[in-house]
Protein backbone atom coordinates (compact mmCIF):
# COMPACT_ATOMS: atom_id res chain seq x y z
CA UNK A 1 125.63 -132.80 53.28
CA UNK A 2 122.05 -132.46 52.70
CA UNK A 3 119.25 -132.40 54.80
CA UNK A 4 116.77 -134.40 52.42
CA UNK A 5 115.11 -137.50 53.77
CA UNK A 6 115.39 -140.49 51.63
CA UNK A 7 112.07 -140.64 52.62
CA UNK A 8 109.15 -137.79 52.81
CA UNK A 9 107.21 -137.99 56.17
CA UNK A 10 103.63 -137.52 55.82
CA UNK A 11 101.25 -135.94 58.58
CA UNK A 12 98.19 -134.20 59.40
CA UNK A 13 98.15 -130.62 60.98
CA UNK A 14 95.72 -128.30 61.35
CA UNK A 15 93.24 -130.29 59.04
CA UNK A 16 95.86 -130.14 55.86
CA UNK A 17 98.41 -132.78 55.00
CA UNK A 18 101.78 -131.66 55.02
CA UNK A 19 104.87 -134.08 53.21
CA UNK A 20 107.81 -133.71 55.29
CA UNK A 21 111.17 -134.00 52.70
CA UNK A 22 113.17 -132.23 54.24
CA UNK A 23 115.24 -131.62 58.34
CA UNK A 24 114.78 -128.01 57.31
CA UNK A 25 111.31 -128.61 56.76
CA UNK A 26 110.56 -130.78 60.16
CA UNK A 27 112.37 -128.53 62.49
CA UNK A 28 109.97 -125.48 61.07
CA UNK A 29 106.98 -127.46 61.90
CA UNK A 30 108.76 -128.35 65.61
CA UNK A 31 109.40 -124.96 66.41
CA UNK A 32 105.53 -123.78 65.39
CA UNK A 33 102.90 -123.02 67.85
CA UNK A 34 100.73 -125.28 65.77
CA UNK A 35 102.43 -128.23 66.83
CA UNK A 36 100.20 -130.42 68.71
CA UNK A 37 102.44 -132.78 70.53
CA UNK A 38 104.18 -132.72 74.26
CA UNK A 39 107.22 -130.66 74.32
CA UNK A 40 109.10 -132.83 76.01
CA UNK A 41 112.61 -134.61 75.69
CA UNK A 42 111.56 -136.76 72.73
CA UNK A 43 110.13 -133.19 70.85
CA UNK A 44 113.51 -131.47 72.04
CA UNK A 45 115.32 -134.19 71.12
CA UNK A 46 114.19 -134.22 67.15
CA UNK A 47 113.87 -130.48 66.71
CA UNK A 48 117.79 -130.21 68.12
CA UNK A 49 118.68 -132.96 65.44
CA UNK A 50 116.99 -131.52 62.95
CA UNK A 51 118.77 -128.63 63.61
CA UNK A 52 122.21 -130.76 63.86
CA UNK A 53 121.84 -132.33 60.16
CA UNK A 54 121.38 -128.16 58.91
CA UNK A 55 124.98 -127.95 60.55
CA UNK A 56 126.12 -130.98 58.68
CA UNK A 57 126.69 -132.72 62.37
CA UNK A 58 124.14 -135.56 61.66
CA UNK A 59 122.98 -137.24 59.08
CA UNK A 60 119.44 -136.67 57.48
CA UNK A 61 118.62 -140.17 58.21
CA UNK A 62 118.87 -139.36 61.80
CA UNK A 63 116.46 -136.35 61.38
CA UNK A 64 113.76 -138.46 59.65
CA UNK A 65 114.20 -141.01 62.60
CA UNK A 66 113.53 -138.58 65.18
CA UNK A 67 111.21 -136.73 63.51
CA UNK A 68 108.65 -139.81 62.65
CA UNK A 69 109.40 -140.98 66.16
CA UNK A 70 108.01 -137.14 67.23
CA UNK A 71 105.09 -137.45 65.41
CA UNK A 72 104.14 -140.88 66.11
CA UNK A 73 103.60 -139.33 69.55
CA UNK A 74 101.64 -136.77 68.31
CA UNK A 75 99.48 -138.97 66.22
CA UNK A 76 99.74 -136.73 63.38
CA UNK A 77 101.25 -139.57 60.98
CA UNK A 78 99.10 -140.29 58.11
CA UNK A 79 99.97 -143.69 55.92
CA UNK A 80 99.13 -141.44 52.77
């Protein structure tokens, strides 16, 4: 199963753009210090799925969901 999104994720951090393709790729940005968004249930919620679809227990389709949902929070989505 692989953790590709059928769609890349695109946000701002730290002044750079950064395209998110990948589960791998989102739950490495999750688990920074950089990260500027609440770690609350919603940020627990998509780094542990993220971490799920690398075990092949959820789909990468789920990872993207959570993920955008994440950083919609964090207003770090660009439309870019």
């Amino acid at each position: 199963m692989s953790d590709l999104f059928d769609q890349p994720v695109s946000i701002r951090l730290n002044g750079g753009k950064h395209t998110v393709a990948t589960a791998s790729e989102a739950a490495e940005l999750l688990a920074s210090v950089d990260w500027p968004g609440e770690r609350g249930p919603t940020h627990r919620d998509a780094y542990e799925t993220c971490l799920k679809v690398l075990d092949g227990h959820r789909s990468a389709v789920d990872g993207r969901k959570r993920f955008f949902e994440v950083a919609g929070q964090a207003g770090v989505l660009t439309s870019d």
